[in-house]
C-alpha atoms as a PDB file:
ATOM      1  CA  UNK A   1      96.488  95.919 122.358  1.00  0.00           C
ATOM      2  CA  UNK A   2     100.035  95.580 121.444  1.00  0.00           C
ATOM      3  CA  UNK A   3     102.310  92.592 120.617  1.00  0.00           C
ATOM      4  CA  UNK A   4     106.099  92.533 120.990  1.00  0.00           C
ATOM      5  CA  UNK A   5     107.675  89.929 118.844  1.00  0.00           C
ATOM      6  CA  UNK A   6     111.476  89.253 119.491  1.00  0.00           C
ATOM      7  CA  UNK A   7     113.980  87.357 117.656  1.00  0.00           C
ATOM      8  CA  UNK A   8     116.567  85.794 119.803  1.00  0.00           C
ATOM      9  CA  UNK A   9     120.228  87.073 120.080  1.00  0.00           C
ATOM     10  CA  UNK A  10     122.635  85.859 118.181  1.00  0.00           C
ATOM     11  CA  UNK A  11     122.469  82.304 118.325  1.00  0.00           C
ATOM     12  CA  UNK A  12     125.417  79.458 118.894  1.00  0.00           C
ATOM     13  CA  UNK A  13     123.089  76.714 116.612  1.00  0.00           C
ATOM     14  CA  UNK A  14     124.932  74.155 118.091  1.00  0.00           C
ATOM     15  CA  UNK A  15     124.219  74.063 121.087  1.00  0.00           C
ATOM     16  CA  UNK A  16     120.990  75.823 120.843  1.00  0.00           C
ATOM     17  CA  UNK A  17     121.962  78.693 122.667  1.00  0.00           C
ATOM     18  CA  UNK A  18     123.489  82.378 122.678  1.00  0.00           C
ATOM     19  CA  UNK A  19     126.949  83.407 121.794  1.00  0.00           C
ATOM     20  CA  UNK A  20     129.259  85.248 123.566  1.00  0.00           C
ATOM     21  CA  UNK A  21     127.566  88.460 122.088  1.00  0.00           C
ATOM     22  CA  UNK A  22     124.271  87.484 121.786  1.00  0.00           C
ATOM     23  CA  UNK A  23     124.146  86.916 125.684  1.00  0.00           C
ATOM     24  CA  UNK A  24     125.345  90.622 125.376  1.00  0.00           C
ATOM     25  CA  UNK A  25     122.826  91.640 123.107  1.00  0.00           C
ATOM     26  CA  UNK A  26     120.136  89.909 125.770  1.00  0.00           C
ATOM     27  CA  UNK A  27     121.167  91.673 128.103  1.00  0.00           C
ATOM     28  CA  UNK A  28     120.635  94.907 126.330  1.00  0.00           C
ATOM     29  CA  UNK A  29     116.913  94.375 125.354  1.00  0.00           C
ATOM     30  CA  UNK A  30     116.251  93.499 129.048  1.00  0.00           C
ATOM     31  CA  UNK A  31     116.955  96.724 129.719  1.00  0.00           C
ATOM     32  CA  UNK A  32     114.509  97.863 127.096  1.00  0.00           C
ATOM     33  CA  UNK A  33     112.130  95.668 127.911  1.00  0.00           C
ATOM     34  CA  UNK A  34     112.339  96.074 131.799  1.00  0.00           C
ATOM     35  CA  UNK A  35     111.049  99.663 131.773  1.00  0.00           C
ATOM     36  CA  UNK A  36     108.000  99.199 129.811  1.00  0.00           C
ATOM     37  CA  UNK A  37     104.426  97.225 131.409  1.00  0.00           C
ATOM     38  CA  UNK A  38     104.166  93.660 129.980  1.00  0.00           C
ATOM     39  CA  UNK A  39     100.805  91.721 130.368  1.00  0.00           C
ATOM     40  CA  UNK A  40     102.107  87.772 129.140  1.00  0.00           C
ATOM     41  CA  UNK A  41     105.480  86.720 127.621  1.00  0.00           C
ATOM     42  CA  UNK A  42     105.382  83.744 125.553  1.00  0.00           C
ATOM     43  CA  UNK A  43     108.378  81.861 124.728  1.00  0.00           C
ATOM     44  CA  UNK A  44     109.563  79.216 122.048  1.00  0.00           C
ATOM     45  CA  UNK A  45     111.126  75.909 124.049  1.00  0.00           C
ATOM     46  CA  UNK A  46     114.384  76.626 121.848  1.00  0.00           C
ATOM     47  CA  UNK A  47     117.527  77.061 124.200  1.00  0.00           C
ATOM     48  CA  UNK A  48     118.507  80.665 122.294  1.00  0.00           C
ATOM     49  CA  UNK A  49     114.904  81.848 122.525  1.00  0.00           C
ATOM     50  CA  UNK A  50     115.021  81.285 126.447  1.00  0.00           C
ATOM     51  CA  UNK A  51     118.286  82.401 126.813  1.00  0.00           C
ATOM     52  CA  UNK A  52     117.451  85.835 125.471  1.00  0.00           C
ATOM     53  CA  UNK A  53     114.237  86.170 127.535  1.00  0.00           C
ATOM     54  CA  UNK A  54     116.123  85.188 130.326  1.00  0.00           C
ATOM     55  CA  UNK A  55     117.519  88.147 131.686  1.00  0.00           C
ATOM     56  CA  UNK A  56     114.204  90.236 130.579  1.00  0.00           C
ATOM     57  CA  UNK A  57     112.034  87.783 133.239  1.00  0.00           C
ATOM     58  CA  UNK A  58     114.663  88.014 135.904  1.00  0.00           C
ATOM     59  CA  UNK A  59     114.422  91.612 135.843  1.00  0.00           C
ATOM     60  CA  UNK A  60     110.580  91.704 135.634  1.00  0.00           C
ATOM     61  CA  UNK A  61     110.610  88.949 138.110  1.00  0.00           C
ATOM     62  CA  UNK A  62     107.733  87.681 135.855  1.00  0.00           C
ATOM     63  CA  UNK A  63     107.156  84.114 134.196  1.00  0.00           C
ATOM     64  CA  UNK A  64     106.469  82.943 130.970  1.00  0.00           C
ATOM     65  CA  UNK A  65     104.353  81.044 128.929  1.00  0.00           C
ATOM     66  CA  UNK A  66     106.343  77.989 126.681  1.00  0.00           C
ATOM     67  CA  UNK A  67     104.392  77.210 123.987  1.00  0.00           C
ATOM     68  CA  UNK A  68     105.809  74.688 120.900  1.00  0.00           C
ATOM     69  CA  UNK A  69     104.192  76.723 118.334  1.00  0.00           C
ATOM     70  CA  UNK A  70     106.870  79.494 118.610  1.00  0.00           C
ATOM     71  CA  UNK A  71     109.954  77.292 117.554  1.00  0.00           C
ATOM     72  CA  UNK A  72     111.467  78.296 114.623  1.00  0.00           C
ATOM     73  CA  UNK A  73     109.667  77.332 111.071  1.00  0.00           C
ATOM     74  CA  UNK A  74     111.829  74.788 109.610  1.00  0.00           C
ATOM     75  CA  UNK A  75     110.711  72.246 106.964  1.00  0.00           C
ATOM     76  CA  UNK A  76     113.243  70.000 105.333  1.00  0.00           C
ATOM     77  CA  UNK A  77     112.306  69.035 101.528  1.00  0.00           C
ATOM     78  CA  UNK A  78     111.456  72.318 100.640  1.00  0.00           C
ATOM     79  CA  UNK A  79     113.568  72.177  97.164  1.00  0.00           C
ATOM     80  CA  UNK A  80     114.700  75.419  95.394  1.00  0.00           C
ATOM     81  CA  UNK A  81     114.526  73.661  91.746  1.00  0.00           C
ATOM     82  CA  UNK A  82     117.057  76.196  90.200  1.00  0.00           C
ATOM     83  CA  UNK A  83     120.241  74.782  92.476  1.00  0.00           C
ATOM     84  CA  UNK A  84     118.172  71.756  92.946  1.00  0.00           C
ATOM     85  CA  UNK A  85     119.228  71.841  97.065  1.00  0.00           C
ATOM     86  CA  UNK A  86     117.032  71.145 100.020  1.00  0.00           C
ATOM     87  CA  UNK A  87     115.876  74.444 101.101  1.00  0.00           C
ATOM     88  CA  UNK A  88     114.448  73.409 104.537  1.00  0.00           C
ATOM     89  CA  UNK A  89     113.145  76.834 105.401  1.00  0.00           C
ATOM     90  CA  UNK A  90     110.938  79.581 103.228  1.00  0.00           C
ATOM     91  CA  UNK A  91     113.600  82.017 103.164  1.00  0.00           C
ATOM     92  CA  UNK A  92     116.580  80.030 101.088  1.00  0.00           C
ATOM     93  CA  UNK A  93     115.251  79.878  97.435  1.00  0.00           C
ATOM     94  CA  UNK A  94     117.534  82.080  95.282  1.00  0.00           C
ATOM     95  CA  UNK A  95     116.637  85.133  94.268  1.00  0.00           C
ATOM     96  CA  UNK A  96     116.253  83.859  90.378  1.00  0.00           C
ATOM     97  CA  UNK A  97     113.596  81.672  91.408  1.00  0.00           C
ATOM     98  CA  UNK A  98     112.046  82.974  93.899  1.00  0.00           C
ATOM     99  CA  UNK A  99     111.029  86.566  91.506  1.00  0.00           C
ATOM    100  CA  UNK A 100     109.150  83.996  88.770  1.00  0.00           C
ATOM    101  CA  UNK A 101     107.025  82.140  90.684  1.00  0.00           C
ATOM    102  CA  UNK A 102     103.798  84.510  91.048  1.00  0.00           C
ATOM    103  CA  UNK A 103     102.106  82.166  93.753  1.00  0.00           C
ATOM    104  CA  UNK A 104     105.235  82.905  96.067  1.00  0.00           C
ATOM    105  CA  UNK A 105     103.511  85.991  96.407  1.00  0.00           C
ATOM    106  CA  UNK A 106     100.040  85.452  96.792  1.00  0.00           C
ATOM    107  CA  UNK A 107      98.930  85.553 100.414  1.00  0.00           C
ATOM    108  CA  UNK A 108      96.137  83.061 100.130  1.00  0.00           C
ATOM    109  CA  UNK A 109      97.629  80.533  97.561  1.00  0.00           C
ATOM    110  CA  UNK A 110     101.552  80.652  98.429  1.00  0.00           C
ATOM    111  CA  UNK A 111     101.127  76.984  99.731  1.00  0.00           C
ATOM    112  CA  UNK A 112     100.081  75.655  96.483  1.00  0.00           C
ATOM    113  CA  UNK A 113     103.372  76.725  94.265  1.00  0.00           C
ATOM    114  CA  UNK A 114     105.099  73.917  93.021  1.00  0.00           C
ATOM    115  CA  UNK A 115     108.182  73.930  95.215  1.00  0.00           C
ATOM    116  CA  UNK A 116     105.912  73.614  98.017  1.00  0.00           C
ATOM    117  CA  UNK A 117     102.786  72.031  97.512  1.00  0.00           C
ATOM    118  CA  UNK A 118     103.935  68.242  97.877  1.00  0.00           C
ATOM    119  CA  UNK A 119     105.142  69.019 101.259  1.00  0.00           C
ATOM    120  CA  UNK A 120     101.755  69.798 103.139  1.00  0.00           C
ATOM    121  CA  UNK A 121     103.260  69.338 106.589  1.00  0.00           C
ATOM    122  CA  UNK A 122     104.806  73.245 105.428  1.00  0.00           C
ATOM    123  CA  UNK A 123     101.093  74.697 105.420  1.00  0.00           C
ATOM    124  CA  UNK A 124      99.920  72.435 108.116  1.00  0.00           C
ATOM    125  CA  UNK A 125     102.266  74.133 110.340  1.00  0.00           C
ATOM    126  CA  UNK A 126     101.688  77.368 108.803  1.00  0.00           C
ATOM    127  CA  UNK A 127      97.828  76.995 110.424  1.00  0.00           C
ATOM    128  CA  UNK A 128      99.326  75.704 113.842  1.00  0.00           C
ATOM    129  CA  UNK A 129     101.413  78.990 114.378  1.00  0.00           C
ATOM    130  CA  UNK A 130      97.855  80.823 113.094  1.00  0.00           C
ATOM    131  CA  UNK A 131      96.034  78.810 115.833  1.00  0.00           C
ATOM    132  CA  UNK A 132      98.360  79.614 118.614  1.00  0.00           C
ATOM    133  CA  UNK A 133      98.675  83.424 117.700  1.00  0.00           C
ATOM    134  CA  UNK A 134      94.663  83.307 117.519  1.00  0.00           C
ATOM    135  CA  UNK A 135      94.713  81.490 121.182  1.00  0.00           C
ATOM    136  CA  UNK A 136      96.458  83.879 122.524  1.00  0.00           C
ATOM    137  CA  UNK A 137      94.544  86.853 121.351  1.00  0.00           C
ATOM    138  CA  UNK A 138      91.166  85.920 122.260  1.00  0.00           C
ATOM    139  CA  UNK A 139      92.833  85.486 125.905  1.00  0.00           C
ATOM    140  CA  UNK A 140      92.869  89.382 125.724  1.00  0.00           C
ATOM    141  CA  UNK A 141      89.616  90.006 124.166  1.00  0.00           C
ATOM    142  CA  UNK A 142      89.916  89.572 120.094  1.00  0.00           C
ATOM    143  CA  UNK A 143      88.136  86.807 118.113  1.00  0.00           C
ATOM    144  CA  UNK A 144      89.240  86.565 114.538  1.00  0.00           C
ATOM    145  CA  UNK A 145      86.682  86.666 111.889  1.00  0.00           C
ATOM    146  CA  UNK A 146      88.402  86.888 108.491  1.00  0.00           C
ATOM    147  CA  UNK A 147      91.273  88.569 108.030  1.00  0.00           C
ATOM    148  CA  UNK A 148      90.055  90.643 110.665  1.00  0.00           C
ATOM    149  CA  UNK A 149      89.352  90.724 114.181  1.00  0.00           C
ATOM    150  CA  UNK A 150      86.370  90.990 116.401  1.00  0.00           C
ATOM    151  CA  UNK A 151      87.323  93.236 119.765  1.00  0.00           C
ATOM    152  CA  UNK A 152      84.985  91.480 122.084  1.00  0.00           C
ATOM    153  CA  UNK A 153      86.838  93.455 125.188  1.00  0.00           C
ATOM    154  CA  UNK A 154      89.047  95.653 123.553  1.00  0.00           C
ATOM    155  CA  UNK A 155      92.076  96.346 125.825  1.00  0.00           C
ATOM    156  CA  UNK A 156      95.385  98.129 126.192  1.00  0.00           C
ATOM    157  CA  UNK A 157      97.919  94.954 127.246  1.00  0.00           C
ATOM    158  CA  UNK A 158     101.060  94.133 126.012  1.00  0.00           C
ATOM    159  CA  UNK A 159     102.118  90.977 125.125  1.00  0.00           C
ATOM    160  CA  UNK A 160     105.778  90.028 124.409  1.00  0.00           C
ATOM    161  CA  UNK A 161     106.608  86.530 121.995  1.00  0.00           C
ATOM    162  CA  UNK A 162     110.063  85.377 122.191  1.00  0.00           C
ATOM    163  CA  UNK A 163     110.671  83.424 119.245  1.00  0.00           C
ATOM    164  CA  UNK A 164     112.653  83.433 115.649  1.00  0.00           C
ATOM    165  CA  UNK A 165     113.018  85.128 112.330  1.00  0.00           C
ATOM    166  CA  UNK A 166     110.919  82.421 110.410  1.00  0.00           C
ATOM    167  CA  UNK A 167     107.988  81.882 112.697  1.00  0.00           C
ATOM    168  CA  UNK A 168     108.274  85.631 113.119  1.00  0.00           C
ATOM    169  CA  UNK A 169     107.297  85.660 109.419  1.00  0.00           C
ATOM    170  CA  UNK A 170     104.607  83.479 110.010  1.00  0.00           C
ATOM    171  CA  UNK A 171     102.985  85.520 112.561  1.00  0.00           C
ATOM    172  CA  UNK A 172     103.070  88.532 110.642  1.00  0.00           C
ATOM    173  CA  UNK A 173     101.791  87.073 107.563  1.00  0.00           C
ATOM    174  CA  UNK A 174      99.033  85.999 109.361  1.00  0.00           C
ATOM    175  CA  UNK A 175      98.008  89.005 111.090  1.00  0.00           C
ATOM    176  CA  UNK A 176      99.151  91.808 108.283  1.00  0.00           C
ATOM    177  CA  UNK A 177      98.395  89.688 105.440  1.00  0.00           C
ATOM    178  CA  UNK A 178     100.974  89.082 103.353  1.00  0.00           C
ATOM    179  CA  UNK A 179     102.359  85.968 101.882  1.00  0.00           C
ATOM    180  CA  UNK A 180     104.960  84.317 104.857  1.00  0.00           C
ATOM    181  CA  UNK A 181     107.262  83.386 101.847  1.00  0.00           C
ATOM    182  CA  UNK A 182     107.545  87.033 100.427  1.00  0.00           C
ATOM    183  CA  UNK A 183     108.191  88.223 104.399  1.00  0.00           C
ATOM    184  CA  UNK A 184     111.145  85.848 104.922  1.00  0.00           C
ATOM    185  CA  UNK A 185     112.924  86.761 101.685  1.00  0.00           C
ATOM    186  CA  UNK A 186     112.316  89.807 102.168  1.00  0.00           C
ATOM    187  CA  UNK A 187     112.622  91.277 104.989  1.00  0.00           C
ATOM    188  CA  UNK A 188     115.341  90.893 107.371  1.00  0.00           C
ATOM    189  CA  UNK A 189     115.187  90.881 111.525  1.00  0.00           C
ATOM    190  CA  UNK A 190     118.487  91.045 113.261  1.00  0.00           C
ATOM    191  CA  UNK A 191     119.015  88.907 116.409  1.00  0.00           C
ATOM    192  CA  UNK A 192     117.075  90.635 119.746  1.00  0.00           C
ATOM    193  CA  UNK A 193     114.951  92.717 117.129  1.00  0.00           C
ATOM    194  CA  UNK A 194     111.527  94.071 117.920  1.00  0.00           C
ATOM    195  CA  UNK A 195     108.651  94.494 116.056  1.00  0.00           C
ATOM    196  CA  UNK A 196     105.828  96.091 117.423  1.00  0.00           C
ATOM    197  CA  UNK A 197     102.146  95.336 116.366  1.00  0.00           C
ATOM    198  CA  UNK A 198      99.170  97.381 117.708  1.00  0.00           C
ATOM    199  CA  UNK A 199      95.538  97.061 117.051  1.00  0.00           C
ATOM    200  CA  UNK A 200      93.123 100.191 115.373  1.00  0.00           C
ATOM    201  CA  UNK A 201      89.740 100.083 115.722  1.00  0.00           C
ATOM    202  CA  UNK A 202      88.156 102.566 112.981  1.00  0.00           C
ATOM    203  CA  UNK A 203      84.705 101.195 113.372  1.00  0.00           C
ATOM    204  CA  UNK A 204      83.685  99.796 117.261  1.00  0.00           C
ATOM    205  CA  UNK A 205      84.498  96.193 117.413  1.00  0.00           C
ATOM    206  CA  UNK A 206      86.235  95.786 114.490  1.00  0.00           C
ATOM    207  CA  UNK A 207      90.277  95.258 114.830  1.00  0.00           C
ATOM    208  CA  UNK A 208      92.927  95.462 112.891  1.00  0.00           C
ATOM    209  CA  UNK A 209      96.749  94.896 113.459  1.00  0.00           C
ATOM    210  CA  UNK A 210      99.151  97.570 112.300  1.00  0.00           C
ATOM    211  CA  UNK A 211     102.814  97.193 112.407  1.00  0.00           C
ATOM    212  CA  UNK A 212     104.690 100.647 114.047  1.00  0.00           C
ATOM    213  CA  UNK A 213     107.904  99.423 113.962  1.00  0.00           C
ATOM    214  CA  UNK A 214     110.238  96.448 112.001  1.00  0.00           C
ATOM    215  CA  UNK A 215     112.858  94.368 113.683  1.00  0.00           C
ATOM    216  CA  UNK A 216     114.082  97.982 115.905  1.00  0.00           C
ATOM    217  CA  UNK A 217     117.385  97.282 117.486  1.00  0.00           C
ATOM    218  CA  UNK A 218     117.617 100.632 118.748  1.00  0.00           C
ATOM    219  CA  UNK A 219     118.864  99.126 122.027  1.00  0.00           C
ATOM    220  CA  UNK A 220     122.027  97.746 120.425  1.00  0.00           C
ATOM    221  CA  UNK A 221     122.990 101.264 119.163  1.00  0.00           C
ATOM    222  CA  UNK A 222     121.977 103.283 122.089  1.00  0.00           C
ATOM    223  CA  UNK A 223     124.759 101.163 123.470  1.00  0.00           C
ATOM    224  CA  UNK A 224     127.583 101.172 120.657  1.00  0.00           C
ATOM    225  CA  UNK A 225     126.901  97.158 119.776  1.00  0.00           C
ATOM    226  CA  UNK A 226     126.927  96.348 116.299  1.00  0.00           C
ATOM    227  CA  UNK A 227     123.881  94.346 114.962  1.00  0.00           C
ATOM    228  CA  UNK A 228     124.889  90.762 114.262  1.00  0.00           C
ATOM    229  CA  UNK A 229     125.001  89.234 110.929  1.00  0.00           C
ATOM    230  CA  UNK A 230     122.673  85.800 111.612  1.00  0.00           C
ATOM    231  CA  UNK A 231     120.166  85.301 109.351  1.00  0.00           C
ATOM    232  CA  UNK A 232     121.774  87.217 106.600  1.00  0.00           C
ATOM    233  CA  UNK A 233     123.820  86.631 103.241  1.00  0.00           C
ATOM    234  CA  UNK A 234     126.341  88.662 101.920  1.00  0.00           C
ATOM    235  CA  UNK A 235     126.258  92.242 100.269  1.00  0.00           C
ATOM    236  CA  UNK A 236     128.447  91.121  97.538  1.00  0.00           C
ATOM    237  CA  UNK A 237     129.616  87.615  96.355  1.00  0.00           C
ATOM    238  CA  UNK A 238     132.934  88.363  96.649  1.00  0.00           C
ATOM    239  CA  UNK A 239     132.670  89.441 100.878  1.00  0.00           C
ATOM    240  CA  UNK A 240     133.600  85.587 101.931  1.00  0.00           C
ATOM    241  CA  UNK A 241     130.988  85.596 103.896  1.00  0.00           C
ATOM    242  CA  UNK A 242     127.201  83.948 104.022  1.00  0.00           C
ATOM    243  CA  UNK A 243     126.096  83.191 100.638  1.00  0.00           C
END
């Protein structure tokens, strides 16, 4: 099977919704995403996620699925001990920490470093993304059994999550293996990016995801629109821009 996950445009956080260009940028992936054959679309309830689906389901004339487990992964407390600020979210410890503290790293013990392991409601939440991502694949025929899957009715559908960059992490840390921390400092996804996740089976039964493409705006460029900036910090301190 295959799995679509797509941040949301670029976002207006205060009123939960799209800006000006991110409504553009919607628009666009519709487009994309119109011409292609979609099985489910899930949704986070977050105004900007719906707002960028939107214009795909109106063009589809298809619904979608709202589920809470796709909003995005925030976590206040989180504390970065080296500028001693609230982090709230995985991705926002600085650099000079982040690169000493091995666990960070590890996929199976990440919850247990110590900016992290006081606050278990982080790794509770963590396992509730797992659980939903789980749900909805053994809906179309995969059980997981370890870190891998079991292909009880293996199948060719598509299935589309609207969501955001943090949960996006989540998802893919669950299904690629990787620590979700190392993912969201990582790796970047601009707004109304795409990643695309497919399954291999190399022995009958036995599934595997494998990730064929990374946050692809290819839909902005085919149409001269510049990727937007959310979710990123500067190239170089002295830019004026997000540090």
């Amino acid at each position: 099977m295959k799995l679509l996950i797509v941040r949301h445009g670029d976002p207006d956080y205060s009123i939960d919704s799209l800006t000006e260009k991110g409504f553009r940028e919607a628009e666009l992936l519709s487009d994309r995403l119109a011409k292609i054959s979609i099985d489910e679309i899930y949704c986070s309830p977050l105004g900007r996620a719906m707002d960028t689906a939107s214009p795909t389901l109106d063009k589809r004339r298809q619904d979608m699925i709202i589920v809470p487990w796709l909003e995005e992964f925030n976590y206040a407390r989180i504390t970065d001990p080296e500028n001693k600020e609230n982090t709230k979210q995985i991705w926002d410890f600085t650099p000079g920490y982040f690169v000493t503290q091995d666990l960070l790293f590890d996929k199976d013990n990440w919850q247990n470093a110590p900016a992290i392991k006081n606050f278990p409601a982080v790794f509770d939440a963590y396992r509730t993304v797992c659980g939903g991502v789980d749900s909805v694949l053994l809906k179309h025929g995969y059980r997981r059994s370890g870190n891998l899957y079991t292909a009880q009715a293996g199948s060719h559908d598509t299935v589309v999550f609207f969501c955001h960059l943090g949960v996006q992490c989540v998802i893919l840390s669950h299904l690629l293996g990787i620590s979700p921390v190392l993912l969201a400092q990582n790796f970047f996804i601009a707004p109304t990016g795409v990643t695309t996740l497919i399954t291999e089976e190399r022995k009958a039964g036995i599934a595997s995801f494998r990730c064929q493409a990374m946050g692809d705006i290819s839909h902005l460029y085919a149409a001269g629109e510049e990727p937007s900036f959310s979710g990123r910090f500067c190239e170089c301190y002295t830019d004026q821009t997000r540090h």
